[in-house]
C-alpha atoms as a PDB file:
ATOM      1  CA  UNK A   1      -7.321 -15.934  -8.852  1.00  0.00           C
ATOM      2  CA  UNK A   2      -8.264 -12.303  -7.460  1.00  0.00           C
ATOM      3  CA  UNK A   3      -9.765 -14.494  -4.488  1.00  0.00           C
ATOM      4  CA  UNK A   4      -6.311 -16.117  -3.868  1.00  0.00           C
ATOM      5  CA  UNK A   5      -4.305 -12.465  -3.948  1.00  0.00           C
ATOM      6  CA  UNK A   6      -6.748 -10.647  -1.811  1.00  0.00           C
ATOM      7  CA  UNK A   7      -5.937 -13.736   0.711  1.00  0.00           C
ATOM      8  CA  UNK A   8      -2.419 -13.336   0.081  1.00  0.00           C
ATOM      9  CA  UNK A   9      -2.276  -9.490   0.419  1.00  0.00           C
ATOM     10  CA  UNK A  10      -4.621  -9.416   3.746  1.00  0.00           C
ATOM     11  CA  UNK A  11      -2.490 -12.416   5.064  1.00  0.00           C
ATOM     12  CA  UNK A  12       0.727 -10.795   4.517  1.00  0.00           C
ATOM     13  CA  UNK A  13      -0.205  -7.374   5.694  1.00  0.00           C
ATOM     14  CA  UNK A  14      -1.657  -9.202   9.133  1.00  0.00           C
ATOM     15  CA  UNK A  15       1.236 -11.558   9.472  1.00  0.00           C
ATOM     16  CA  UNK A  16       4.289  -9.328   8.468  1.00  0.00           C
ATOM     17  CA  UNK A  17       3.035  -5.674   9.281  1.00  0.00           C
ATOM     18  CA  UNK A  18       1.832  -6.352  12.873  1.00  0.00           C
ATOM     19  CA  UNK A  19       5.391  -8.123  13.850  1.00  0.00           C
ATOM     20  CA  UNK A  20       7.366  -5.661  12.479  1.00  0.00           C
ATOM     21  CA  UNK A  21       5.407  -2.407  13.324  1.00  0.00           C
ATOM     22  CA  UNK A  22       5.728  -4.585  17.365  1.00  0.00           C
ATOM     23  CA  UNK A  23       9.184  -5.306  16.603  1.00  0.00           C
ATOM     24  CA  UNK A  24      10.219  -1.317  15.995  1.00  0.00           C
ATOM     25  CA  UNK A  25       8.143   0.165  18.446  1.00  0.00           C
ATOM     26  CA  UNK A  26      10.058  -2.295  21.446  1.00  0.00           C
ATOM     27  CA  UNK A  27      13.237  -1.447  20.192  1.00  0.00           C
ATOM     28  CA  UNK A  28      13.762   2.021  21.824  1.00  0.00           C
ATOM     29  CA  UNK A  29      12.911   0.746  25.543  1.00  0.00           C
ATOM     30  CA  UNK A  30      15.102  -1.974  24.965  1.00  0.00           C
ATOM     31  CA  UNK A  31      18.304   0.320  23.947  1.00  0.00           C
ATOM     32  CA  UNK A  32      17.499   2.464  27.299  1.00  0.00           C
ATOM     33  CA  UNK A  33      17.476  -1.011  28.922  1.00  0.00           C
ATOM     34  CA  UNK A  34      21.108  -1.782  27.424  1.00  0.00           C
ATOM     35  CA  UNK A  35      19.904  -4.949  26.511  1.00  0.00           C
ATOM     36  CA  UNK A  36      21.858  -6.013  23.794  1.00  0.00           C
ATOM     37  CA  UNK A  37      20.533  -9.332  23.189  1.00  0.00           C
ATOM     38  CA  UNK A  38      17.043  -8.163  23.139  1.00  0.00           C
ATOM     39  CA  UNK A  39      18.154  -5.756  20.501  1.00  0.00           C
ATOM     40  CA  UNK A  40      19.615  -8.522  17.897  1.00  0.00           C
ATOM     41  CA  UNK A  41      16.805 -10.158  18.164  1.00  0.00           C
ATOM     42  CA  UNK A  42      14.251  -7.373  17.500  1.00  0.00           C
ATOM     43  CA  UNK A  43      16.651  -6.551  14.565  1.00  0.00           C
ATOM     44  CA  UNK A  44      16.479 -10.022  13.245  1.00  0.00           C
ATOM     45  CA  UNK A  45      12.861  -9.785  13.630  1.00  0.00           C
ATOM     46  CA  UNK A  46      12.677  -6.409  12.033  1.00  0.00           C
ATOM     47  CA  UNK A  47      14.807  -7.520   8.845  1.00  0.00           C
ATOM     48  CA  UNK A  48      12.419 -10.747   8.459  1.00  0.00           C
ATOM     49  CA  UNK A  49       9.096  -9.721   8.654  1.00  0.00           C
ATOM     50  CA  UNK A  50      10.390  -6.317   6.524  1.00  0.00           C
ATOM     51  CA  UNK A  51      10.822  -8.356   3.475  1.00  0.00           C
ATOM     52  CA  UNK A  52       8.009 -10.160   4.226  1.00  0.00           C
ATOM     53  CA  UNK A  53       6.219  -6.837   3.983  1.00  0.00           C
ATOM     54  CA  UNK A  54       7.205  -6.989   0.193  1.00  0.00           C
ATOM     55  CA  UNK A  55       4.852  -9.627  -0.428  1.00  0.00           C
ATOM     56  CA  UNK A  56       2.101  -7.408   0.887  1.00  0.00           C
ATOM     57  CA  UNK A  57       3.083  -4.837  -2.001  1.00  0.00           C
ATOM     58  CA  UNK A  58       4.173  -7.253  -4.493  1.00  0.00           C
ATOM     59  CA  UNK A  59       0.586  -9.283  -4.038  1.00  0.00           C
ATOM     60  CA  UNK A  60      -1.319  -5.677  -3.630  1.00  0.00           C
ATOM     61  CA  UNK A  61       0.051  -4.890  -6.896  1.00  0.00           C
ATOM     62  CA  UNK A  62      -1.071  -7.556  -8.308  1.00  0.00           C
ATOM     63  CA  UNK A  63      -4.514  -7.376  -7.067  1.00  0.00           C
ATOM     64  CA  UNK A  64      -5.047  -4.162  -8.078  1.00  0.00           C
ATOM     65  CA  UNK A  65      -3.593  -4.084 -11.674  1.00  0.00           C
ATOM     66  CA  UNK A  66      -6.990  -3.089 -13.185  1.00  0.00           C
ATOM     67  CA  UNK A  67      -7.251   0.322 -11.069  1.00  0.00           C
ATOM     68  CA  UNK A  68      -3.199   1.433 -10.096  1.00  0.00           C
ATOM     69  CA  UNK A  69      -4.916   5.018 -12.123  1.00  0.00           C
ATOM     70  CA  UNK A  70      -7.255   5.262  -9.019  1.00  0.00           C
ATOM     71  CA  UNK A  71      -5.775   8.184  -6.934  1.00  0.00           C
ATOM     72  CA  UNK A  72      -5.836   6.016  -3.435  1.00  0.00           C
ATOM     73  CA  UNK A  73      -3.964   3.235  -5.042  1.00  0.00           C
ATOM     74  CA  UNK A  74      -1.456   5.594  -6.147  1.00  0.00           C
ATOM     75  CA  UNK A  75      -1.269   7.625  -2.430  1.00  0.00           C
ATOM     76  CA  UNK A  76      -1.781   4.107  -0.785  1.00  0.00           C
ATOM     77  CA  UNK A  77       1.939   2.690  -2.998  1.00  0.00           C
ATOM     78  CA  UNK A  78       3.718   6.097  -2.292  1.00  0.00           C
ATOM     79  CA  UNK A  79       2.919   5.391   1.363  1.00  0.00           C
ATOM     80  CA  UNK A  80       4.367   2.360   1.578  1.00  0.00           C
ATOM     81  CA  UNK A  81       7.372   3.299  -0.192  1.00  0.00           C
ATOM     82  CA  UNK A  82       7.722   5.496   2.450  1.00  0.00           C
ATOM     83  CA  UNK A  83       7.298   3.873   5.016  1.00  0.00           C
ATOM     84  CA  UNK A  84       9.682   1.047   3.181  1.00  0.00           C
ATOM     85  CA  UNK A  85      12.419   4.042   3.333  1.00  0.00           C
ATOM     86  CA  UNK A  86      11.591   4.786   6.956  1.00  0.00           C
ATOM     87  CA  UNK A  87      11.656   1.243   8.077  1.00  0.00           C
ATOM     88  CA  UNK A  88      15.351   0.784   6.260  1.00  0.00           C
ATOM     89  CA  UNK A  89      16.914   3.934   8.486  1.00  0.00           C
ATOM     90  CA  UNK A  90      14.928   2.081  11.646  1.00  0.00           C
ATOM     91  CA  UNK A  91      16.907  -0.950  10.616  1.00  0.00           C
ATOM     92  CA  UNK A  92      20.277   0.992  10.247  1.00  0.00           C
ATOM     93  CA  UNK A  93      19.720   2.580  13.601  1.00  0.00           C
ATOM     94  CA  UNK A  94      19.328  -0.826  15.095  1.00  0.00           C
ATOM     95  CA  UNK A  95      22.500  -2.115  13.751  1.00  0.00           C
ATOM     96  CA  UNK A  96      24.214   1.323  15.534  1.00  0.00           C
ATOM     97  CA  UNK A  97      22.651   1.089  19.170  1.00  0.00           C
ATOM     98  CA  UNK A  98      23.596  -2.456  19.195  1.00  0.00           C
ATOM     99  CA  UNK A  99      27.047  -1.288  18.069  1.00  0.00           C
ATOM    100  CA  UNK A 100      27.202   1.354  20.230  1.00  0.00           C
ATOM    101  CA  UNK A 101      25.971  -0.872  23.374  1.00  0.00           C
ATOM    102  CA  UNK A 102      27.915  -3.859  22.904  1.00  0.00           C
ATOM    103  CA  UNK A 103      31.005  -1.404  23.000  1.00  0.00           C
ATOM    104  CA  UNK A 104      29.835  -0.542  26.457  1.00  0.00           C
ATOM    105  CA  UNK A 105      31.505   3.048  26.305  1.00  0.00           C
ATOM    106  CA  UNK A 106      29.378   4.899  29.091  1.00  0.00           C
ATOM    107  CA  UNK A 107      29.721   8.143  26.979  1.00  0.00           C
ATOM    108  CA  UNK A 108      27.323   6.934  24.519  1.00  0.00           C
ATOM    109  CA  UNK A 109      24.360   5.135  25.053  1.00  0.00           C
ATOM    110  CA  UNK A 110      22.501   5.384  21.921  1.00  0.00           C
ATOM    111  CA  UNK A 111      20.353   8.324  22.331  1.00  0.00           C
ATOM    112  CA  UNK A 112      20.166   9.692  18.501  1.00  0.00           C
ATOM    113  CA  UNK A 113      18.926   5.996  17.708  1.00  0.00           C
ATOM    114  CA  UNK A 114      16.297   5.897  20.788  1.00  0.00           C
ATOM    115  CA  UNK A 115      14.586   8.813  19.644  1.00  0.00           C
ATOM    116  CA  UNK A 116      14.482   8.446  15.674  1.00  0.00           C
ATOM    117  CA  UNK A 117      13.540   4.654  16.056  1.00  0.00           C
ATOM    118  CA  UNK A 118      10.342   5.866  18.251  1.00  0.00           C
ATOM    119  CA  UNK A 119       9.678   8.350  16.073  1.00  0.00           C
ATOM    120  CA  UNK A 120       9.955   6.899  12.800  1.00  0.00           C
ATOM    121  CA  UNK A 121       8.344   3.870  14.469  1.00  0.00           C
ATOM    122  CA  UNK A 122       5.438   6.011  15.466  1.00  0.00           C
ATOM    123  CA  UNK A 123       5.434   7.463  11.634  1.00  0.00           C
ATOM    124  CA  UNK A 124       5.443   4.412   9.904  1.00  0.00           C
ATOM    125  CA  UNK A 125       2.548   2.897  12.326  1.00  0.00           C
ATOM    126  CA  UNK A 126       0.347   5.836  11.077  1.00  0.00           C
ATOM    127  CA  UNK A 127       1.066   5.538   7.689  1.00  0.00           C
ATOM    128  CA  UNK A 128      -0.387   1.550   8.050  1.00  0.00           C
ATOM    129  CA  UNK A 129      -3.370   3.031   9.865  1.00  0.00           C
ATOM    130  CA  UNK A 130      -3.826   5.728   7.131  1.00  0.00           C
ATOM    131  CA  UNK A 131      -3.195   2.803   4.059  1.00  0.00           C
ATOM    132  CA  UNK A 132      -5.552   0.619   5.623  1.00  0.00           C
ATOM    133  CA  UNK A 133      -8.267   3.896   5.758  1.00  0.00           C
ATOM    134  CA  UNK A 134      -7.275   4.092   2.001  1.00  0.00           C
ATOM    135  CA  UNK A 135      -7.866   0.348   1.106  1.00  0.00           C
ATOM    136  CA  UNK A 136     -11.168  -0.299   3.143  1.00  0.00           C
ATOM    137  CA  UNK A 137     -12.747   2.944   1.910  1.00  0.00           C
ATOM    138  CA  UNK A 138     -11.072   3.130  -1.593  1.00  0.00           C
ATOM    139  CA  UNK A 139     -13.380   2.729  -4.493  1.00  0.00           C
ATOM    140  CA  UNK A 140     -12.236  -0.283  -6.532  1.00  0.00           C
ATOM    141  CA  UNK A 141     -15.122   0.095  -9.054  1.00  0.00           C
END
């Protein structure tokens, strides 16, 4: 059974990390583009493969039941609640560029959410980087 979760943790975390950490880090040359239909689309794909990225918490959880008292455990969850929270205000700033750009009002073109999606983009890649330090070098026993 642990052999099945650690599949199912590793497979989520390549398959609905990777897409979504792509799909956020686009977004911001795509709202200087204007191009709203590029935009729905990397929001659809940042909504989808961000509940898929439960699984890799939900299955991580699971996996490591026996040791959640080991401090990188703990950091490693707080991270990714984080970067759950950052990844929500990333989605919310998608839904207002394309807002803002489909209204095609020259006055604003979507600056505020250019620059916080890169940024928290940028932030939540590093905290993946800095989970995955935590899990390959953690001490499970």
């Amino acid at each position: 059974m642990t052999d099945l979760l650690l599949w199912l943790h590793i497979g989520f975390a390549i398959f609905a990390l990777g897409p979504v950490t792509a799909a956020t880090m686009s977004t911001p040359r795509f709202i200087r583009a204007k191009d709203v239909n590029v935009l729905r689309y990397l929001h659809k794909t940042t909504r989808v493969y961000a509940i898929a990225a439960v699984g890799v918490f939900l299955f991580g959880l699971l996996l490591g039941r026996e040791y959640l008292g080991k401090p990188y455990l703990s950091i490693s969850m707080t991270l990714f609640i984080v970067a759950a929270v950052l990844l929500v205000i990333v989605d919310r700033d998608q839904i207002t560029a394309i807002r803002v750009l489909s209204d095609e009002n020259p006055d604003d073109d979507a600056k505020v959410q250019t620059g916080r999606i890169a940024a928290l983009s940028g932030v939540m890649t590093l905290i993946w980087l800095v989970i995955l330090v935590l899990m390959v070098w953690g001490d499970p026993y």
